[in-house]
Protein backbone atom coordinates (compact mmCIF):
# COMPACT_ATOMS: atom_id res chain seq x y z
CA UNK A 1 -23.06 -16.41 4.94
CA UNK A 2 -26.10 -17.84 6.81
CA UNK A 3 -26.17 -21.27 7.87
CA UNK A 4 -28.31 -22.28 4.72
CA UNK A 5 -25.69 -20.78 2.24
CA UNK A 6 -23.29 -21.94 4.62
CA UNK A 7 -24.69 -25.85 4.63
CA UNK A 8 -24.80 -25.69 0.80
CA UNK A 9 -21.23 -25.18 -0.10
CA UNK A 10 -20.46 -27.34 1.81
CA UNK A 11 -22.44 -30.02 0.38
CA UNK A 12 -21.13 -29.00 -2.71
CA UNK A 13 -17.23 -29.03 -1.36
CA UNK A 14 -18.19 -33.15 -0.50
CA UNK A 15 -19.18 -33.48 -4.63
CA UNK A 16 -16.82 -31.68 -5.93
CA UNK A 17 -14.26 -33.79 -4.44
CA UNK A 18 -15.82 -36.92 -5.30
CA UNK A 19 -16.25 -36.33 -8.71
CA UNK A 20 -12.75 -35.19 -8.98
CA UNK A 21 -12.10 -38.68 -7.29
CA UNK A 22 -13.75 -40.41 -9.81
CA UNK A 23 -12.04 -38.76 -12.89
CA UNK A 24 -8.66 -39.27 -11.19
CA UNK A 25 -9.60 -43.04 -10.43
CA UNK A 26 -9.91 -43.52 -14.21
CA UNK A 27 -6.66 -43.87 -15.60
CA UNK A 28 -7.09 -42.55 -19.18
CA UNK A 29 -8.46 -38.79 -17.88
CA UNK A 30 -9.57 -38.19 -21.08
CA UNK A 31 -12.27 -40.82 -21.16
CA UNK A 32 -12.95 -39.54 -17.31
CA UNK A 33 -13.42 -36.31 -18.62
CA UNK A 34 -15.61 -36.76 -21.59
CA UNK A 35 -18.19 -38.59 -19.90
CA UNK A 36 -18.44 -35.99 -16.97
CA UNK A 37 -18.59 -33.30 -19.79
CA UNK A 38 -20.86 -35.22 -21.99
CA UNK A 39 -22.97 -36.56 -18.91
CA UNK A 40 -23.10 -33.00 -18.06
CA UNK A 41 -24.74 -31.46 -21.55
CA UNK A 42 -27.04 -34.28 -20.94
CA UNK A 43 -28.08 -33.27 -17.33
CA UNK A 44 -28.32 -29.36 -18.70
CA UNK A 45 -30.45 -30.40 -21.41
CA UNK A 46 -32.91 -31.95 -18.97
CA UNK A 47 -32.75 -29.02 -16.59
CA UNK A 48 -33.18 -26.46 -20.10
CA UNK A 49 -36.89 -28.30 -20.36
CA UNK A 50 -37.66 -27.35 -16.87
CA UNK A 51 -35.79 -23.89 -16.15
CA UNK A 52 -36.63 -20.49 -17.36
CA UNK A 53 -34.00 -19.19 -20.18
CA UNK A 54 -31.71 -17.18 -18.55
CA UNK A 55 -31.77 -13.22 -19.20
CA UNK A 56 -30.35 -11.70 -21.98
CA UNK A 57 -27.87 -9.91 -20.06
CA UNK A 58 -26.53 -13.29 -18.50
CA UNK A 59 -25.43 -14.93 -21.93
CA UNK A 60 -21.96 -13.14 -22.36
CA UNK A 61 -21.35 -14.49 -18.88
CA UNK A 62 -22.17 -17.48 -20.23
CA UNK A 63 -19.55 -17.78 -23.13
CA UNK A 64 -17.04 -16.45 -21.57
CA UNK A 65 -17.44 -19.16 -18.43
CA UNK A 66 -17.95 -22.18 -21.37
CA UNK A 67 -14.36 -21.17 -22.65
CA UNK A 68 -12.79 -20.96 -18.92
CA UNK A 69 -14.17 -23.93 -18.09
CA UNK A 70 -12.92 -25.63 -21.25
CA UNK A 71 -9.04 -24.22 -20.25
CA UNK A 72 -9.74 -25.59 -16.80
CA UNK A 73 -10.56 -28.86 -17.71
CA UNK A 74 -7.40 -29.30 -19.84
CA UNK A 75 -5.45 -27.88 -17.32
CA UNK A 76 -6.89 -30.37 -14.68
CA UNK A 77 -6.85 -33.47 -16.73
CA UNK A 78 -2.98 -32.22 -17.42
CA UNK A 79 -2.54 -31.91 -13.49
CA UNK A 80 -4.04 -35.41 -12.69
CA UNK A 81 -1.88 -37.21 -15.10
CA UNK A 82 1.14 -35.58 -13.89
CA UNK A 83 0.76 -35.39 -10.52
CA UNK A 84 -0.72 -37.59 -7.45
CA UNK A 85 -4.36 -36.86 -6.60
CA UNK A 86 -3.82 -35.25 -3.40
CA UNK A 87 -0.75 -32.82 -4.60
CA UNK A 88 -2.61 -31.81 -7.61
CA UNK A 89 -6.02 -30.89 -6.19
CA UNK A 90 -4.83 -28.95 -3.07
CA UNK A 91 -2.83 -27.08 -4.65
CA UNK A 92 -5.66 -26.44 -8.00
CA UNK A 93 -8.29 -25.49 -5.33
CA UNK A 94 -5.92 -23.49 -2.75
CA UNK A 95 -4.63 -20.98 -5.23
CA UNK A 96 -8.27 -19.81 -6.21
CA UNK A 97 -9.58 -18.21 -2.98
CA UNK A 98 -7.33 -15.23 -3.08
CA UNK A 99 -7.50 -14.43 -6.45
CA UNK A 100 -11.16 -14.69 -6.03
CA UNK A 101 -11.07 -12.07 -2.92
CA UNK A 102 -9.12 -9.50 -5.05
CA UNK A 103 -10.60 -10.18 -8.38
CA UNK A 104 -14.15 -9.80 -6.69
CA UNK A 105 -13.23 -6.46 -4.74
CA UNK A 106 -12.49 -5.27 -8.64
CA UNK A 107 -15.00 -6.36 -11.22
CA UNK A 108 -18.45 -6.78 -8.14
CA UNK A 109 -16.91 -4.00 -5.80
CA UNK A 110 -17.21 -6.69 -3.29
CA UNK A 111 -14.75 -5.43 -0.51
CA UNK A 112 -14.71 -7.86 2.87
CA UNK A 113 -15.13 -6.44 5.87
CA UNK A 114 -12.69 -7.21 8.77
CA UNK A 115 -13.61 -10.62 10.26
CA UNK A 116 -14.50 -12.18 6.75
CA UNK A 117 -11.34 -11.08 5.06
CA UNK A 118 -9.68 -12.86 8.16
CA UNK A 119 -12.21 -15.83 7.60
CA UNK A 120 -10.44 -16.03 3.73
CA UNK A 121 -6.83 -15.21 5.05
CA UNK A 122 -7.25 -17.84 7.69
CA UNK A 123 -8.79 -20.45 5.35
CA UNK A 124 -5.92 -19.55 2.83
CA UNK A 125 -3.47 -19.87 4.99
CA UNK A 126 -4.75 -24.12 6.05
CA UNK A 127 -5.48 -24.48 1.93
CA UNK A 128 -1.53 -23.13 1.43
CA UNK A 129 0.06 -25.36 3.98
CA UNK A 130 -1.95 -28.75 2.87
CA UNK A 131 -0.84 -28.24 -0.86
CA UNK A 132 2.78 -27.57 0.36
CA UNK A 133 2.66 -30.53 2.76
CA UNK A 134 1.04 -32.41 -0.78
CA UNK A 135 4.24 -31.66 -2.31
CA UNK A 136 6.46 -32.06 0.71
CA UNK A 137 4.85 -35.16 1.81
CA UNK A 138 5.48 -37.15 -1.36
CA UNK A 139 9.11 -37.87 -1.05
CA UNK A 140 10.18 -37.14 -4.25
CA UNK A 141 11.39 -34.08 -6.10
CA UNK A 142 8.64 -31.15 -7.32
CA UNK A 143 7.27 -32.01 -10.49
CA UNK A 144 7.39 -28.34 -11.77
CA UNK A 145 5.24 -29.28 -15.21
CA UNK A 146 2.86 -30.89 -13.02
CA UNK A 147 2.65 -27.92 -9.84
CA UNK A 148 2.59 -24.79 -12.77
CA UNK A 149 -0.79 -27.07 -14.38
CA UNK A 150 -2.01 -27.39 -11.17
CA UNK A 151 -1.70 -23.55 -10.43
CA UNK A 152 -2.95 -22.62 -14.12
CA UNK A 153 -5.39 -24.28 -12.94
CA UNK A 154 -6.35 -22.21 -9.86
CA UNK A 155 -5.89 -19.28 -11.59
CA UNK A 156 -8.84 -20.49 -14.34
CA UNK A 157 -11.17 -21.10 -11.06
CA UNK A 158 -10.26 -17.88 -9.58
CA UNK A 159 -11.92 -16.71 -13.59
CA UNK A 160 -14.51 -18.26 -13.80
CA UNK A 161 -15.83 -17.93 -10.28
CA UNK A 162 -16.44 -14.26 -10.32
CA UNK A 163 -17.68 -14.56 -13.98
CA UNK A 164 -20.37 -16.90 -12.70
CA UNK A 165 -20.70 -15.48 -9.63
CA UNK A 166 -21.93 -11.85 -11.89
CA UNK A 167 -23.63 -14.26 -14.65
CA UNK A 168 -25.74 -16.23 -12.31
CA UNK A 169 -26.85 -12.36 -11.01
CA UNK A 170 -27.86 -11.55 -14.37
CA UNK A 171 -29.79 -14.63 -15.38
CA UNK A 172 -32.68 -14.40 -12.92
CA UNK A 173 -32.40 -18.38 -12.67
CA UNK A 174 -29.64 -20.26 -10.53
CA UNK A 175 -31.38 -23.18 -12.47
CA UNK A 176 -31.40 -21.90 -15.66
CA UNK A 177 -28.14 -20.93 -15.77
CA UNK A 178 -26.60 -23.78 -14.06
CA UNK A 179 -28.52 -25.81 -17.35
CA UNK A 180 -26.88 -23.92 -20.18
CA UNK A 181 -23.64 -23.51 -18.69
CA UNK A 182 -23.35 -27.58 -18.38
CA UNK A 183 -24.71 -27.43 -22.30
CA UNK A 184 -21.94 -24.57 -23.29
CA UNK A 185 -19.09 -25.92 -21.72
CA UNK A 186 -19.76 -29.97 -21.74
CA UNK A 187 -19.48 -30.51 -25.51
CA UNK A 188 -15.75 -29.50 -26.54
CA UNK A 189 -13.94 -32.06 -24.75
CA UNK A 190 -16.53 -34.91 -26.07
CA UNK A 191 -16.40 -33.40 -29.45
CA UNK A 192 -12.57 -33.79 -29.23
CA UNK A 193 -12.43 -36.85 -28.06
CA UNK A 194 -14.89 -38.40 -30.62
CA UNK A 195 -12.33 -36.83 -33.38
CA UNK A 196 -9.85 -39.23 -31.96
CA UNK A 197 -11.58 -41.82 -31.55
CA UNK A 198 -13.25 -42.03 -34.69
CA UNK A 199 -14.76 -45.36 -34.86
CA UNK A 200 -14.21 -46.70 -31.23
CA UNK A 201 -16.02 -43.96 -29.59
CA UNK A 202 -18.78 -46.30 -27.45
CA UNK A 203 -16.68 -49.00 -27.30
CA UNK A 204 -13.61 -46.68 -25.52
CA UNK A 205 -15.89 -45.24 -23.32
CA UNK A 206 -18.11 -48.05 -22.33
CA UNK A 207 -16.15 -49.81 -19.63
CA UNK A 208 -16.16 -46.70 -17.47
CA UNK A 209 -19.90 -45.44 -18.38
CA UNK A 210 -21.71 -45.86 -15.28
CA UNK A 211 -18.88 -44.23 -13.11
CA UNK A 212 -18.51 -40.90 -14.89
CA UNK A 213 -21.63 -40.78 -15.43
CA UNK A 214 -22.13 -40.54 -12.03
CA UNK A 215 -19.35 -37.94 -11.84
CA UNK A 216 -21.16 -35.96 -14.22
CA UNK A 217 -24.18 -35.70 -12.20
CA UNK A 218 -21.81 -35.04 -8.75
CA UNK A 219 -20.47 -32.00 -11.09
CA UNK A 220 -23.50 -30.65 -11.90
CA UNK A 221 -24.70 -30.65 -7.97
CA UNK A 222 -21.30 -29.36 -6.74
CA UNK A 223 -21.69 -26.31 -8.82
CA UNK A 224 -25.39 -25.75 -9.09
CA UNK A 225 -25.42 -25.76 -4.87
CA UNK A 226 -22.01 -22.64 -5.30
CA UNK A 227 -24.31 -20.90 -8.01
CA UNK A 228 -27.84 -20.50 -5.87
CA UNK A 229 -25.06 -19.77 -2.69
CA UNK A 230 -23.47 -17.12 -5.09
CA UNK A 231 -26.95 -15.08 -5.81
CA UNK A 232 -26.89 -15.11 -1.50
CA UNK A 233 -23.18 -14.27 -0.11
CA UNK A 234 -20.29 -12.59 -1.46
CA UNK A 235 -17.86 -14.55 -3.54
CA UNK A 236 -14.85 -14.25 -1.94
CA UNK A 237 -16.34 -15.96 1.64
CA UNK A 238 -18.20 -18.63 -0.96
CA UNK A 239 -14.73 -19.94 -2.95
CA UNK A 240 -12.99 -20.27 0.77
CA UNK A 241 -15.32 -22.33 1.80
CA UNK A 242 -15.76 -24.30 -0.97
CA UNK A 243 -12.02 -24.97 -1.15
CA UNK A 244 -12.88 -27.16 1.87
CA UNK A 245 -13.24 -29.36 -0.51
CA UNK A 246 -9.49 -30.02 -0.31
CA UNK A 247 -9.81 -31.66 2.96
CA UNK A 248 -12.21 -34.03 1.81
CA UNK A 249 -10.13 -34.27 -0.94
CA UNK A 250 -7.01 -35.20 0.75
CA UNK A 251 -8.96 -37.62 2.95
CA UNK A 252 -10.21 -39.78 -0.42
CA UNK A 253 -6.28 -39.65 -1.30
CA UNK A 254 -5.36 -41.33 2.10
CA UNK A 255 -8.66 -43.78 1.64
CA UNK A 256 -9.12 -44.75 -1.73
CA UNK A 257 -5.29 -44.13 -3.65
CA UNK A 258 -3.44 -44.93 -0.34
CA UNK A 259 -1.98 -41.28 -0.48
CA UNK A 260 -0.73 -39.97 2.84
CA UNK A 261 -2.65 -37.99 5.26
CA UNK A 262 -0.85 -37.28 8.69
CA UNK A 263 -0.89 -34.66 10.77
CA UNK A 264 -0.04 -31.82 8.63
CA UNK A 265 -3.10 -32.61 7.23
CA UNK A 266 -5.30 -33.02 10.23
CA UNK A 267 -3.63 -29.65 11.41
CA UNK A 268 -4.35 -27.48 8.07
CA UNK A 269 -7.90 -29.16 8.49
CA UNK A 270 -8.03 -27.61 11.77
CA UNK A 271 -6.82 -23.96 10.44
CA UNK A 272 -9.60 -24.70 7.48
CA UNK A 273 -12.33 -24.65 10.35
CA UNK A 274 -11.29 -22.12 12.19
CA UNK A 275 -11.32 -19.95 8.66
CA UNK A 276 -14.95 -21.15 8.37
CA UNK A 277 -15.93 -20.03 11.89
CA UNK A 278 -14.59 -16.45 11.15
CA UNK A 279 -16.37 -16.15 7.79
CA UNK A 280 -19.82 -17.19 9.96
CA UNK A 281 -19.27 -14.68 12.42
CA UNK A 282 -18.77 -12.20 9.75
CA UNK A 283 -22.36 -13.41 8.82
């Protein structure tokens, strides 16, 4: 994890959230989602003109990412319409990092050493306590349809992180793959949703063009920036530290949807950092 792979996820923690943001902030998530997906294909399609095709070797990775990706976007769109924005994503993003450690150690015989699997216990253990603060802090009583989405959904991260994290390996080209991945995976949901809307398509989607748009092309960043960090670091240290992304996460809830924030929050955002600083010394 040097300070370049480091700065990256990051970055791509701060876009993730926001385009999550967006597709929350528009209220019928499947027109959020389609123009993400469908801005996406059109993003990978430009970047396809430009990249190398990935290697041969890369393309079952490929598939097999589409399809979790698909599940996870169903799952997430179910999670957001259940749930508020900051319960939902917390607790999406916070279940992946372990699964991630254990499913890596597995299928990339990636086994952390001492001071990073303390870095990912660490940063587990501030992702845990925001997402049960998410679902303490709301005053009401668990939604249990809306908390088992939003752990399907971590579980379909935790997936499709390590099969990315081996595709990516195979392709030769972070770019390239990045490009066909967005093509793969963006053109279910739009597919799906110009079966129901047969005939009103445009007009459905129009009002709310420019904005997922714009989430589309967040998306494709977020990811692209964890894909180049994934052919540098191990995965497990990489999906910790992207799941800072919760904290920024959390922070649009309190700004932008008047969500709470409070000290729990500040204080698992703490635990978060300290996480990160053990995962850099492991570096």
């Amino acid at each position: 994890m040097t300070p370049l792979v480091t700065a990256a996820v990051l970055l791509a923690a701060v876009t993730h959230a926001s385009w999550n943001a967006l597709a929350h902030h528009i209220t019928d998530k499947l027109v959020g989602f389609t123009l993400i997906a469908g801005g996406g294909v059109l993003i990978g399609l430009v970047l396809a003109l430009f990249a190398p095709v990935p290697a041969a070797g890369a393309w079952p990775y490929l598939v097999a990412s589409a399809l979790l990706h698909v599940g996870y976007m169903c799952l997430l769109m179910t999670s957001f319409r259940l749930g508020d924005f900051g319960q939902a994503y917390p607790i999406a993003r916070g279940t992946a990092p372990l699964l991630v450690t254990v499913l890596a150690a597995v299928f990339a015989g990636e086994v952390p050493g001492g001071w990073q699997a303390a870095g990912v216990a660490v940063s587990c253990a501030g992702l845990t306590g925001l997402a049960l603060w998410g679902l303490r802090g709301t005053g009401r009583r668990p939604d249990w349809t809306a908390l088992g989405a939003a752990l399907a959904t971590g579980a379909s991260i935790a997936a499709y992180t390590v099969v990315d994290g081996l595709g990516v390996r195979a392709s030769g080209s972070s770019l390239g793959y990045i490009a066909w991945l967005m093509i793969l995976e963006g053109l279910a949901i739009p597919l799906w949703a110009a079966y129901r809307w047969r005939g009103e398509f445009v007009a459905t989607l129009r009002p709310f063009a420019l904005r997922g748009l714009f989430g589309a092309a967040l998306s494709v960043a977020a990811y692209g920036l964890v894909l180049w960090a994934q052919t540098r670091a191990e995965l497990a240290p990489i999906s910790a530290l992207r799941e800072s992304s919760i904290i920024v996460g959390a922070a649009i809830g309190a700004v932008f949807f008047k969500e709470r924030f409070g000290m729990p929050r500040i204080m698992a955002a703490g635990v978060m950092v300290a996480g990160i600083g053990l995962m850099l010394h492991a570096g």
